[in-house]
Protein backbone atom coordinates (compact mmCIF):
# COMPACT_ATOMS: atom_id res chain seq x y z
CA UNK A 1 -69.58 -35.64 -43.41
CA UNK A 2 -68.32 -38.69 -45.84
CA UNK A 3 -64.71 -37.02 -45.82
CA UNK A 4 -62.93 -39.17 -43.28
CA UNK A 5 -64.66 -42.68 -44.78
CA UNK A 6 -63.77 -41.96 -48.42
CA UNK A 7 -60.14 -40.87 -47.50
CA UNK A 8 -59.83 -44.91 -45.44
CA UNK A 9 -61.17 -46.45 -48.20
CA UNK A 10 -60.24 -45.23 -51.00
CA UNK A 11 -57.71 -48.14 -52.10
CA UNK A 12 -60.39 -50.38 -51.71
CA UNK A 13 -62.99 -48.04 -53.95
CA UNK A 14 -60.20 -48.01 -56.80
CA UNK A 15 -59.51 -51.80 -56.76
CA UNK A 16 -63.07 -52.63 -56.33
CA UNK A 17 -64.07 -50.61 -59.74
CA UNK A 18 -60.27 -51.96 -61.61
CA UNK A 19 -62.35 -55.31 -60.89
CA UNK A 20 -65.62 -54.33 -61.96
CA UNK A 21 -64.26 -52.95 -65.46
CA UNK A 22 -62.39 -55.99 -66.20
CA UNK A 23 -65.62 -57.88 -66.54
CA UNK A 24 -66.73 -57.69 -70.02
CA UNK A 25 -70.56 -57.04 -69.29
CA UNK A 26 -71.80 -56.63 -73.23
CA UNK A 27 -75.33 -58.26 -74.30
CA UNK A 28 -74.20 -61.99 -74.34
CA UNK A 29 -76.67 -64.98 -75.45
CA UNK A 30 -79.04 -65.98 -72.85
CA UNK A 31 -78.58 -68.65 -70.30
CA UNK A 32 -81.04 -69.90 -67.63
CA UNK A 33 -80.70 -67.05 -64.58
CA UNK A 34 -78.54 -65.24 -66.83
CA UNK A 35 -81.10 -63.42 -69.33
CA UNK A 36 -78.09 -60.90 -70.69
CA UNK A 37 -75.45 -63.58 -70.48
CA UNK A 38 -72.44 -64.62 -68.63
CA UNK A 39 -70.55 -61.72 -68.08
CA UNK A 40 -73.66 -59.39 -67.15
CA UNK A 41 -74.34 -61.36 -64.57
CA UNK A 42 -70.81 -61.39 -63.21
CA UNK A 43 -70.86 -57.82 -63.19
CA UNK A 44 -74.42 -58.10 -61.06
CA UNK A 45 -72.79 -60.39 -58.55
CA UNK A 46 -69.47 -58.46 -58.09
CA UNK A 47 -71.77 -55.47 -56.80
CA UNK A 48 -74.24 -57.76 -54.77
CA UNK A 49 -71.42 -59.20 -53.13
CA UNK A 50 -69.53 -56.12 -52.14
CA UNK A 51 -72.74 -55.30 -50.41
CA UNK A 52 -73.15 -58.13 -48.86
CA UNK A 53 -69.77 -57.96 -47.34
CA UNK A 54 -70.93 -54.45 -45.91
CA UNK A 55 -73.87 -56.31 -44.57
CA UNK A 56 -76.79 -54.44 -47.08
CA UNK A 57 -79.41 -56.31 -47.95
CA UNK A 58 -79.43 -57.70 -51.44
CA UNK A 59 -81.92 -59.02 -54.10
CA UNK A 60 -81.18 -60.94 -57.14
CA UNK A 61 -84.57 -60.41 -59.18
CA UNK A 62 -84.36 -63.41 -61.50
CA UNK A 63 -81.13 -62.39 -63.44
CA UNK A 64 -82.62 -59.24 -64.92
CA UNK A 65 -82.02 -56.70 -62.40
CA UNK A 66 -80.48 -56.50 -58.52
CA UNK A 67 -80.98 -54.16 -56.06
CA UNK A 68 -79.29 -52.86 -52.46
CA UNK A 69 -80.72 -51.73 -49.53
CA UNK A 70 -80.23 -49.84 -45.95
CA UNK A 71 -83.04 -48.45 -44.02
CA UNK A 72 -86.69 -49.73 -42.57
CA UNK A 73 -90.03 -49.40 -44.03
CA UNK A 74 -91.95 -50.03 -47.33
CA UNK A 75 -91.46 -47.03 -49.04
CA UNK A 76 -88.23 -46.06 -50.38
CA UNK A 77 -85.82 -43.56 -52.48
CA UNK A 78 -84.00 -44.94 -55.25
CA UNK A 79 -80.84 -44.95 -57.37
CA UNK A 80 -81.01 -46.37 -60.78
CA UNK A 81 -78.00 -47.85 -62.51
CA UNK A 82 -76.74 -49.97 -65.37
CA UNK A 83 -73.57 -52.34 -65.33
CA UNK A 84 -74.21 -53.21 -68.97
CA UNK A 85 -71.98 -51.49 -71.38
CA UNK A 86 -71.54 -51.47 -75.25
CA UNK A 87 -69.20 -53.09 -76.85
CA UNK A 88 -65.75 -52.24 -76.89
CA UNK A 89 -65.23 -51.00 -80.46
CA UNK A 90 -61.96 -49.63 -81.99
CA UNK A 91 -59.02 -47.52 -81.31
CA UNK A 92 -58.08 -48.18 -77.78
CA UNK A 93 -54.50 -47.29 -77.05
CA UNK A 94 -55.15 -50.24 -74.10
CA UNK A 95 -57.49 -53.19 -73.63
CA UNK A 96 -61.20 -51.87 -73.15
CA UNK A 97 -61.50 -54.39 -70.31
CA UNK A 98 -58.03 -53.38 -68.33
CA UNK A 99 -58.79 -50.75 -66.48
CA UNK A 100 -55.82 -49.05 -66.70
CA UNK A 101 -55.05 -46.74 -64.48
CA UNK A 102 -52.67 -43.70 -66.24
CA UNK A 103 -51.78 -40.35 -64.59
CA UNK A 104 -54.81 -40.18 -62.29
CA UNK A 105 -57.75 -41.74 -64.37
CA UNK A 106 -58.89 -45.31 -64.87
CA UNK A 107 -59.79 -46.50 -68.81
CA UNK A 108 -62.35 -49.01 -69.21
CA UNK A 109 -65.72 -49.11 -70.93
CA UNK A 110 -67.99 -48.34 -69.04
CA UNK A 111 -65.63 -46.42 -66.35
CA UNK A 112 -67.85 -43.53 -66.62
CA UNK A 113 -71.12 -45.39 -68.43
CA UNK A 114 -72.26 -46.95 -65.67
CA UNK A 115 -69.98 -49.07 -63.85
CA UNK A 116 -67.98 -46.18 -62.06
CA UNK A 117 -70.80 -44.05 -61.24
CA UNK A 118 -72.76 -47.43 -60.18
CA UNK A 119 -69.81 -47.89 -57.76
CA UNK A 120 -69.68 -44.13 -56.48
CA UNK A 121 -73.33 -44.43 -55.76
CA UNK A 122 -72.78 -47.99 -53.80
CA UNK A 123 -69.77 -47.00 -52.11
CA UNK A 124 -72.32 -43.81 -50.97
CA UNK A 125 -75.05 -45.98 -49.66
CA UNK A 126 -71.97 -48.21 -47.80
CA UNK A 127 -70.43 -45.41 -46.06
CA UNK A 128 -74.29 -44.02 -44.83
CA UNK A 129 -74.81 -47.40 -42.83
CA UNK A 130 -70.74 -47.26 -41.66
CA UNK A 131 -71.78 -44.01 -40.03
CA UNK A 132 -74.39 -44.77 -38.74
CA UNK A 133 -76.87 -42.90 -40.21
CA UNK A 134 -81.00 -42.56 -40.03
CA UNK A 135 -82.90 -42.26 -42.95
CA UNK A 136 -86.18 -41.29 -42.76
CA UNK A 137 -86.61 -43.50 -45.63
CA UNK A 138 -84.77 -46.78 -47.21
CA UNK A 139 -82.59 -46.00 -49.51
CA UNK A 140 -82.16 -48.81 -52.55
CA UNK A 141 -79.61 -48.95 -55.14
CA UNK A 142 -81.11 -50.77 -58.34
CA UNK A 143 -78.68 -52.05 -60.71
CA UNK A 144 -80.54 -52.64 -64.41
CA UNK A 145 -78.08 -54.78 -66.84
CA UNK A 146 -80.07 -53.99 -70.03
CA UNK A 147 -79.60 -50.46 -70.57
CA UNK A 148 -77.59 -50.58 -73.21
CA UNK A 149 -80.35 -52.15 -75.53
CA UNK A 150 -83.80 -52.84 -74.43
CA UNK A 151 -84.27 -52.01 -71.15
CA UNK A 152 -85.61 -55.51 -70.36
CA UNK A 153 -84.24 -55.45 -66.86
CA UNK A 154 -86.15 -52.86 -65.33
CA UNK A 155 -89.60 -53.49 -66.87
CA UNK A 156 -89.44 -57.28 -65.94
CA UNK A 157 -88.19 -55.72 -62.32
CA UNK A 158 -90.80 -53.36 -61.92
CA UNK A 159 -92.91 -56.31 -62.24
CA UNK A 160 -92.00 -57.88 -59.14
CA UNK A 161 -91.00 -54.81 -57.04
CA UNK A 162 -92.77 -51.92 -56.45
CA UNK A 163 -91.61 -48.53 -57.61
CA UNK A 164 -89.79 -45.62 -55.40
CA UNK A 165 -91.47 -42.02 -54.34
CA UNK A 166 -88.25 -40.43 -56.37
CA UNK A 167 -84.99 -40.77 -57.32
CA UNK A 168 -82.09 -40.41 -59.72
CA UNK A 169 -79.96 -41.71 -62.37
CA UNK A 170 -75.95 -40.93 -62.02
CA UNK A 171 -76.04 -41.67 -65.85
CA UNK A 172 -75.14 -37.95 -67.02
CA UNK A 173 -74.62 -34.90 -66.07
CA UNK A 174 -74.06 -32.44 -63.33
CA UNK A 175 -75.62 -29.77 -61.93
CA UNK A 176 -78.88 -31.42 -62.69
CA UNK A 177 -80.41 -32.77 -65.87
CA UNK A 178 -84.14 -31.22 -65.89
CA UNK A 179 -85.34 -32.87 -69.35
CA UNK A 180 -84.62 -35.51 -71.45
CA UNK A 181 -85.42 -35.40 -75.35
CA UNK A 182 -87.46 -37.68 -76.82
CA UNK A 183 -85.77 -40.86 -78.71
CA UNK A 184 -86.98 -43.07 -81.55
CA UNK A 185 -85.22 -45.01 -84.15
CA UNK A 186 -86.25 -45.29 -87.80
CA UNK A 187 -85.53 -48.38 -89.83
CA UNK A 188 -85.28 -47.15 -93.59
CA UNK A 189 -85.44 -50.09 -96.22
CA UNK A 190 -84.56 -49.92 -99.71
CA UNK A 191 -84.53 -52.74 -102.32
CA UNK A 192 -80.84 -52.78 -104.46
CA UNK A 193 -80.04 -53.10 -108.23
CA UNK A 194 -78.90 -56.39 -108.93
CA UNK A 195 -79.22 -55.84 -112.99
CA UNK A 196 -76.92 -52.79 -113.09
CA UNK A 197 -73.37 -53.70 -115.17
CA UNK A 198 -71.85 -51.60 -113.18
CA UNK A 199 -69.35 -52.69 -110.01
CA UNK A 200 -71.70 -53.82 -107.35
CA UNK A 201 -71.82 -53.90 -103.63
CA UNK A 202 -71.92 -57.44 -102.90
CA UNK A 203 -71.18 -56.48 -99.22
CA UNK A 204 -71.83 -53.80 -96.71
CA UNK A 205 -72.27 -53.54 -92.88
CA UNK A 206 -71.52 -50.58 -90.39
CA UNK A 207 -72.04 -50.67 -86.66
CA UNK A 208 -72.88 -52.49 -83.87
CA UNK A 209 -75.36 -50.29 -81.74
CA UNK A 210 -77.85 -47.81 -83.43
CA UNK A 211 -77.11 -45.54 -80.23
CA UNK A 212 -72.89 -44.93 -81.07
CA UNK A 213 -71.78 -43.38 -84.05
CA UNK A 214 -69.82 -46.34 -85.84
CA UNK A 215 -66.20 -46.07 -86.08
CA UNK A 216 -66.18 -48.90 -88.68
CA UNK A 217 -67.84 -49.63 -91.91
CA UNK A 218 -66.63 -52.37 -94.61
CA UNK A 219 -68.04 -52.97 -97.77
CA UNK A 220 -67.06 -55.34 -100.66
CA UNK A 221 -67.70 -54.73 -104.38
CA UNK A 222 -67.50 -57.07 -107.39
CA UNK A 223 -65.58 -55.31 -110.16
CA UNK A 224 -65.73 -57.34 -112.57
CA UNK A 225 -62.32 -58.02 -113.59
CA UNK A 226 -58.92 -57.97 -111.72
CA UNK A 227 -57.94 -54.96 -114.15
CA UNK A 228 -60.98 -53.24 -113.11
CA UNK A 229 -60.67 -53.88 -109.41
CA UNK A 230 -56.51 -52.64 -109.13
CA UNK A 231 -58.06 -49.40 -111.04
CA UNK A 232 -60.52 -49.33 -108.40
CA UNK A 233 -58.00 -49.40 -105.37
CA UNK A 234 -55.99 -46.96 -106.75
CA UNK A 235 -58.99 -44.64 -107.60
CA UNK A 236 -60.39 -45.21 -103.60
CA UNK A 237 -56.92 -44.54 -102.21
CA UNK A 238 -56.62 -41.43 -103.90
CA UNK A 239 -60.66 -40.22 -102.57
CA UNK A 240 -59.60 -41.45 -99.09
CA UNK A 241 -56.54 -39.46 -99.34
CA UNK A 242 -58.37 -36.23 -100.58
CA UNK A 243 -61.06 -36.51 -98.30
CA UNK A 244 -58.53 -38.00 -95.22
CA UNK A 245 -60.71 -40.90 -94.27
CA UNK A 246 -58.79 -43.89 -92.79
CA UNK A 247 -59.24 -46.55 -94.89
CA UNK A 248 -57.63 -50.43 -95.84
CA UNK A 249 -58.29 -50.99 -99.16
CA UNK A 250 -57.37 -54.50 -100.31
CA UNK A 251 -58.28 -56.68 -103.60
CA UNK A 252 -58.75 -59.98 -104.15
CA UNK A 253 -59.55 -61.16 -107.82
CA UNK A 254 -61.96 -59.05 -109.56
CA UNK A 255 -63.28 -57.93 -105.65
CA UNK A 256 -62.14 -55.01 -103.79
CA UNK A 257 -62.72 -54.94 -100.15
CA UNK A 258 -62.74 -51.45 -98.27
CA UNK A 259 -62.67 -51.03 -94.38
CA UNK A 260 -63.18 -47.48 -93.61
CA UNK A 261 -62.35 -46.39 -89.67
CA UNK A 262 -64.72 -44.09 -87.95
CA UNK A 263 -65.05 -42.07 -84.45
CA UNK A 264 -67.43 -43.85 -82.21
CA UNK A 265 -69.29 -41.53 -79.95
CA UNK A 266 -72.76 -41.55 -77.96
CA UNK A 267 -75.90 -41.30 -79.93
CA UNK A 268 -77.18 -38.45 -77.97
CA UNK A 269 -73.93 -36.64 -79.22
CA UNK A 270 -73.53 -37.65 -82.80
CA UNK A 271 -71.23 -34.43 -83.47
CA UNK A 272 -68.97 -35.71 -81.92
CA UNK A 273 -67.66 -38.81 -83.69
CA UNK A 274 -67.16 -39.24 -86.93
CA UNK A 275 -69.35 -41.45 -88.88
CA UNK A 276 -67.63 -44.70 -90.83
CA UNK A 277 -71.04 -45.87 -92.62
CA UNK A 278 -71.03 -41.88 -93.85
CA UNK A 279 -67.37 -41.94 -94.58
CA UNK A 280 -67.43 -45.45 -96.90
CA UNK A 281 -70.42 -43.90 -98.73
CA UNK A 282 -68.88 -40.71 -99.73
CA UNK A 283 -65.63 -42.93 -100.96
CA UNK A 284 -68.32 -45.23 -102.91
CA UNK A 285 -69.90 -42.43 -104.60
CA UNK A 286 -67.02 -40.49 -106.21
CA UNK A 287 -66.94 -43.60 -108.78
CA UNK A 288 -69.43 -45.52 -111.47
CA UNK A 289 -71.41 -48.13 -109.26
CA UNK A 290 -74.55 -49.54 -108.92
CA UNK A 291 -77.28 -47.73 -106.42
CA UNK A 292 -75.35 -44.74 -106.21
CA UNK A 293 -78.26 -43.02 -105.27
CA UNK A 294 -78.07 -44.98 -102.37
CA UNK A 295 -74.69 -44.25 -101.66
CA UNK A 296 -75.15 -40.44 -101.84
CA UNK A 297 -78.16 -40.82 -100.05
CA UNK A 298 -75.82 -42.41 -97.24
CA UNK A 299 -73.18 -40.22 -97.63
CA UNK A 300 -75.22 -36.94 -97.07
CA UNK A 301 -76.50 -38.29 -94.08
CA UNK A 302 -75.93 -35.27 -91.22
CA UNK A 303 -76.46 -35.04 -87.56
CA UNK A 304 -79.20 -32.10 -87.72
CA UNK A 305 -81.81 -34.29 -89.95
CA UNK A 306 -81.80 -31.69 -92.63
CA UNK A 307 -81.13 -34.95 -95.24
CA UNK A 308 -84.24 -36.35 -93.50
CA UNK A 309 -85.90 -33.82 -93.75
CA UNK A 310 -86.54 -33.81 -89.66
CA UNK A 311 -84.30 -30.46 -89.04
CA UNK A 312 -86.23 -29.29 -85.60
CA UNK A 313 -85.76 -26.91 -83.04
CA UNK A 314 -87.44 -25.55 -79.25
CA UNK A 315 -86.17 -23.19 -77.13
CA UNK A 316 -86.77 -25.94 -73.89
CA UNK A 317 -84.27 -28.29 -75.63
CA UNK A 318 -82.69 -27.34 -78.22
CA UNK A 319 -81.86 -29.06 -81.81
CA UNK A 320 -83.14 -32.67 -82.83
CA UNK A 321 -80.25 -34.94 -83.27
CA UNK A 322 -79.67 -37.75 -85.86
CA UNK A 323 -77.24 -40.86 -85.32
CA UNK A 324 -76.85 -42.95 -88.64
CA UNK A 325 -75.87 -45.75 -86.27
CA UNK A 326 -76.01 -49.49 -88.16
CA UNK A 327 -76.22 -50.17 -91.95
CA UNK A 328 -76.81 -53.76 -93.56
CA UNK A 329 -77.09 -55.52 -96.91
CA UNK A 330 -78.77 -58.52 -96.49
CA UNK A 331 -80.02 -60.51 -99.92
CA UNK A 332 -81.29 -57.70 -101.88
CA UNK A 333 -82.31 -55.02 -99.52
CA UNK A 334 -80.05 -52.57 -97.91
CA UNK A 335 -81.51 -51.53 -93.99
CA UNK A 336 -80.63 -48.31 -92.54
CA UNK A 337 -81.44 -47.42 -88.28
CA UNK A 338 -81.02 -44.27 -87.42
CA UNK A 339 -80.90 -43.05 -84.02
CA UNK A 340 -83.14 -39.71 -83.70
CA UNK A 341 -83.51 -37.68 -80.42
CA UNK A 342 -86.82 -34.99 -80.62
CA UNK A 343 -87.29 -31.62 -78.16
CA UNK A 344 -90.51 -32.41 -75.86
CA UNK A 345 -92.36 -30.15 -78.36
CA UNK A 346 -92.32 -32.73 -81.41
CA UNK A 347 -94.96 -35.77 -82.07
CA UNK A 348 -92.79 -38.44 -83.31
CA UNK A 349 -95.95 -39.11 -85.91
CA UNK A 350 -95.17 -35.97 -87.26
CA UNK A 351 -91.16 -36.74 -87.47
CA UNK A 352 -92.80 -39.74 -89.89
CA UNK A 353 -94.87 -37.79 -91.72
CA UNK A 354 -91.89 -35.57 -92.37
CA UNK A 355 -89.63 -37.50 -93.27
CA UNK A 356 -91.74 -39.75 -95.94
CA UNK A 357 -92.62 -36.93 -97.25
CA UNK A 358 -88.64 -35.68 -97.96
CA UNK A 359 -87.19 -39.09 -98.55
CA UNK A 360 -87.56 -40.60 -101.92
CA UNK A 361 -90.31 -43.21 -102.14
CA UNK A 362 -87.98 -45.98 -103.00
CA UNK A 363 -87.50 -46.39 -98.89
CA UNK A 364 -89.59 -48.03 -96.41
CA UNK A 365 -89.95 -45.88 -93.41
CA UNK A 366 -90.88 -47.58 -89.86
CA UNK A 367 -90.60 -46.48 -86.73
CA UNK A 368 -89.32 -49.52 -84.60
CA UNK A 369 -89.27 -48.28 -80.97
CA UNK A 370 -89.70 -44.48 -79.25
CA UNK A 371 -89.42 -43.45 -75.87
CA UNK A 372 -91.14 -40.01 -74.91
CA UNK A 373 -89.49 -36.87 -73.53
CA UNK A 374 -88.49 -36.52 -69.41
CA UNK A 375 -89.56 -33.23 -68.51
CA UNK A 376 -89.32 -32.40 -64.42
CA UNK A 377 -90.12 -28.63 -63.37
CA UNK A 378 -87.28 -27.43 -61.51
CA UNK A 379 -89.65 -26.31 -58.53
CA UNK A 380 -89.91 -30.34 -58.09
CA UNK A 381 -89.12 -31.16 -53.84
CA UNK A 382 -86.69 -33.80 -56.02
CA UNK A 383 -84.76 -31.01 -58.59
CA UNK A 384 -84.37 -28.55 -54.93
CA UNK A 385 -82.26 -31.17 -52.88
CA UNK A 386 -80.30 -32.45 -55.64
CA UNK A 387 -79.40 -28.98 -56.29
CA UNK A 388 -78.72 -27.78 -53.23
CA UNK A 389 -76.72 -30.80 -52.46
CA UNK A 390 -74.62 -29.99 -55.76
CA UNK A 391 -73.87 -26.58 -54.90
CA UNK A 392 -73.25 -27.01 -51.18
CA UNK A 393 -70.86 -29.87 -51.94
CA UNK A 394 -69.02 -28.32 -55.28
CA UNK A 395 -69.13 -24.55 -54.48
CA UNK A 396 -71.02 -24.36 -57.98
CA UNK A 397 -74.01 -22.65 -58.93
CA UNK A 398 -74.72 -23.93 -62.55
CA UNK A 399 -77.86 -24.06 -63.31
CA UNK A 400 -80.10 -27.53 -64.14
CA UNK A 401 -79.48 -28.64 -68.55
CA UNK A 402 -81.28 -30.56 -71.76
CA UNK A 403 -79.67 -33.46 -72.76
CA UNK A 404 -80.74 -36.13 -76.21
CA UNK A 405 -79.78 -38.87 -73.60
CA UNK A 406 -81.77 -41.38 -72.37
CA UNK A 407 -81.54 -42.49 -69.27
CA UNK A 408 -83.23 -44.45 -66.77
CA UNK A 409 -85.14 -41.61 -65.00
CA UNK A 410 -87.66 -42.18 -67.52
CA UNK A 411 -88.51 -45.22 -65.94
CA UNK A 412 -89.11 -44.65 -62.72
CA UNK A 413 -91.44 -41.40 -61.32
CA UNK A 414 -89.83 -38.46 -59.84
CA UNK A 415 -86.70 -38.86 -60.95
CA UNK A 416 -84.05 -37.09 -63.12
CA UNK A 417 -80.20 -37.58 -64.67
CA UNK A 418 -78.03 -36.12 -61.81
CA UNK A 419 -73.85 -36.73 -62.49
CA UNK A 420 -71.42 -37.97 -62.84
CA UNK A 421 -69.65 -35.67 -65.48
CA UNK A 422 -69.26 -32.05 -64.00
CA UNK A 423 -69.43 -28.75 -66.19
CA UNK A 424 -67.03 -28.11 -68.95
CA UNK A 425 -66.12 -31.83 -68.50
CA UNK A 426 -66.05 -33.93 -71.89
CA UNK A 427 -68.32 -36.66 -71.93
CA UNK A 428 -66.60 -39.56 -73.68
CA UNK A 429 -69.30 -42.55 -72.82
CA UNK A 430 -68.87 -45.22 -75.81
CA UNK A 431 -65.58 -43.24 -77.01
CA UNK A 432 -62.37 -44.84 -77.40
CA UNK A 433 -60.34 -44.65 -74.52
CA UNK A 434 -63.66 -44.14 -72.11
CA UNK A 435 -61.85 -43.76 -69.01
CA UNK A 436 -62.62 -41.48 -65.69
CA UNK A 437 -60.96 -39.12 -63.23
CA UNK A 438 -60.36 -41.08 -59.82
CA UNK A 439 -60.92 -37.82 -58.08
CA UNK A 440 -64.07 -37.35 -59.52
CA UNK A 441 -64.84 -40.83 -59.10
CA UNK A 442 -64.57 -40.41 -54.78
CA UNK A 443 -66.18 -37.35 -55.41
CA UNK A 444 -68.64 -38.80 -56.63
CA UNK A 445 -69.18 -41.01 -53.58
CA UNK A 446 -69.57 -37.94 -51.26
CA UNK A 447 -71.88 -36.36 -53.40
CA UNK A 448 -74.01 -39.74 -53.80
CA UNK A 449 -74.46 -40.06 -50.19
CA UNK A 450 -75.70 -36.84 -49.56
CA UNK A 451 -78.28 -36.45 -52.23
CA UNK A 452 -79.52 -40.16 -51.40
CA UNK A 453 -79.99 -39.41 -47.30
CA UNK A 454 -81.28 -36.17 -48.16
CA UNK A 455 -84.04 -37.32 -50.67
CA UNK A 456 -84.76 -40.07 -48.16
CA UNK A 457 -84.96 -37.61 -45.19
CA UNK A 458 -87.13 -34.51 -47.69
CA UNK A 459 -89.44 -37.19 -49.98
């Protein structure tokens, strides 16, 4: 049906998302109308006015959130997006913000978390009113610009608008994503030894979101004495060697400063990456220094939460996850978050309980913010059409997935995770080099349309 419309405009689809990924949309300081900062609300206003030139009706809900529209009558079906994405990070091979385009994909952050499937989903929604088409319901697109941290956009939006029968999120994975595992962080805080003789830490940070693995950690310690400290780069560049971590070790008096280079990767998929805060601990450890327990504590740290004591397991979804994702000294306390995501089975006051009980009673253990499980039976009028609209339109009969994600189907009812990544597809959202298949992308668009005129026509 959306064939003809995607194969006209596709030039203007792939310039219209080059634009959109050369807006730097990360969490900015707040301005008046602009909650999330500058860029953010560029990003918000590139997508309104595409609409708008389309003739959809648009709504600017105080800076937090936007939405777009087609169709008559109160109730509606929606699509929730994000156009907020995490900071850039290391390792590019070409500007995060380029959007490159190299043998058939486009690289960009946020090219496949949430910006491209935001634009699949829009261009969708464009095409259905080009045609000419019917719903039985309006169909809105809502574009959150918070996702990437607190999710302030969509409960201050929610506030003001009312909420859809059903929907999705194209912030995932295809066929279908049926459930949603449980997330919390935990904010571990120890006190450090400023007394020992020993070399000292007298700086450390690692990462910038607790939700991506951090692909860099730095640390400085006080030797001493410039003897002391040249002994000390020789002795780390040896470790880093042995243990091939990619590290700049440089010294400056009787200080020695160590950056150690990670592999970022999502939260939900700490196994991924490979973690720098972990890495800069293990190379800390192998010599005399003060807290060392610390530092093995640090450099133990896994992605099953077996050095939590937290290891968990159900057959619905699978293993809990662990993300060490930020690390701190500030004054005389060292601050650990760590990124957890629980099967539907678990009580995250028992994930506490569990892991005070492991963890040696030097730490303070809080849990600073949790988000329960998304669990939709797959007999759900919303799980049928976006299923049969996968497998009509791909051929593919894969059947509905778990993920640690969280997305925004948790916020609104009747929804679930449906796209944009397609099976056996890797899933490199806050990776180096995030970039996205074009051909997927218009894909995308085709598939989008359908699912949103058939949940408006079925809900």
């Amino acid at each position: 049906m959306f064939d003809d419309f995607v194969a006209q405009h596709e030039r203007e689809m792939v310039d219209t998302l080059q634009t959109l990924l050369q807006i730097p949309s990360v969490l900015g300081p707040a301005l008046p109308h602009q909650p999330f900062g500058t860029e953010i609300d560029r990003a918000l206003q590139s997508v309104l006015q595409l609409a708008e030139q389309y003739e959809l009706v648009t709504c600017n809900v105080d800076g937090y959130a936007g939405h777009v529209e087609y169709g008559e009558g109160a109730e509606y079906v929606g699509v929730l997006c994000h156009l907020d994405v995490v900071p850039a990070g290391e390792g590019w091979t070409t500007p995060a913000f380029s959007a490159a385009i190299r043998e058939g994909r486009i690289y960009g952050r946020g090219a496949i978390d949430d910006k491209g499937p935001s634009l699949s989903a829009l261009w969708g929604l464009i095409a259905i009113k080009a045609l000419g088409l019917q719903p039985r319901r309006k169909i809105r697109i809502i574009f959150g610009l918070d996702e990437e941290s607190e999710w302030r956009c969509v409960k201050q939006y929610f506030q003001k608008e009312s909420f859809p029968l059903g929907g999705f999120t194209p912030d995932a994975d295809f066929p279908l994503v049926f459930a949603e595992k449980g997330l919390v962080t935990l904010k571990l805080v120890v006190s450090a030894d400023v007394l020992s003789m020993s070399p000292r830490v007298v700086r450390f940070e690692g990462g910038e979101r607790v939700n991506m693995v951090p692909d860099l950690a730095v640390a400085v310690v006080e030797c001493h004495s410039e003897t002391a400290a040249l002994e000390w780069q020789q002795a780390m560049t040896r470790e880093a060697k042995s243990k091939q971590v990619d590290v700049d070790v440089m010294t400056s008096g009787s200080q020695i400063e160590l950056n150690v280079r990670g592999i970022s990767a999502h939260g939900s998929t700490p196994h991924q990456g490979r973690n720098a805060i972990c890495l800069l601990a293990g190379l800390l450890s192998s010599q005399p220094i003060a807290n060392v327990s610390l530092w093995r504590f640090l450099a133990q740290q896994d992605t099953s939460g077996k050095s939590l004591g937290i290891e968990i397991s159900d057959e619905v979804m699978g293993p809990l996850t662990v993300n060490l994702g930020m690390s701190k000294l500030t004054g005389e306390q060292y601050t650990c978050w760590f990124d957890v995501r629980y099967p539907v089975n678990v009580r995250p006051d028992d994930l506490i309980t569990r892991c005070v009980a492991y963890v040696s009673d030097k730490w303070n253990i809080d849990m600073v913010h949790q988000v329960e499980p998304l669990y939709m039976p797959l007999a759900h009028p919303v799980a049928q059409v976006l299923q049969d609209v996968y497998r009509q339109e791909t051929g593919d009969d894969a059947g509905p997935i778990a993920i640690g994600g969280a997305t925004y189907a948790r916020v609104i009812p009747n929804a679930v995770a449906f796209g944009p990544v397609f099976p056996g597809q890797r899933d490199v959202a806050h990776q180096p080099d995030e970039s996205w298949d074009l051909q997927d992308y218009l894909r995308c668009v085709k598939i989008y349309a359908r699912a949103m005129l058939e949940l408006a026509n079925h809900l």
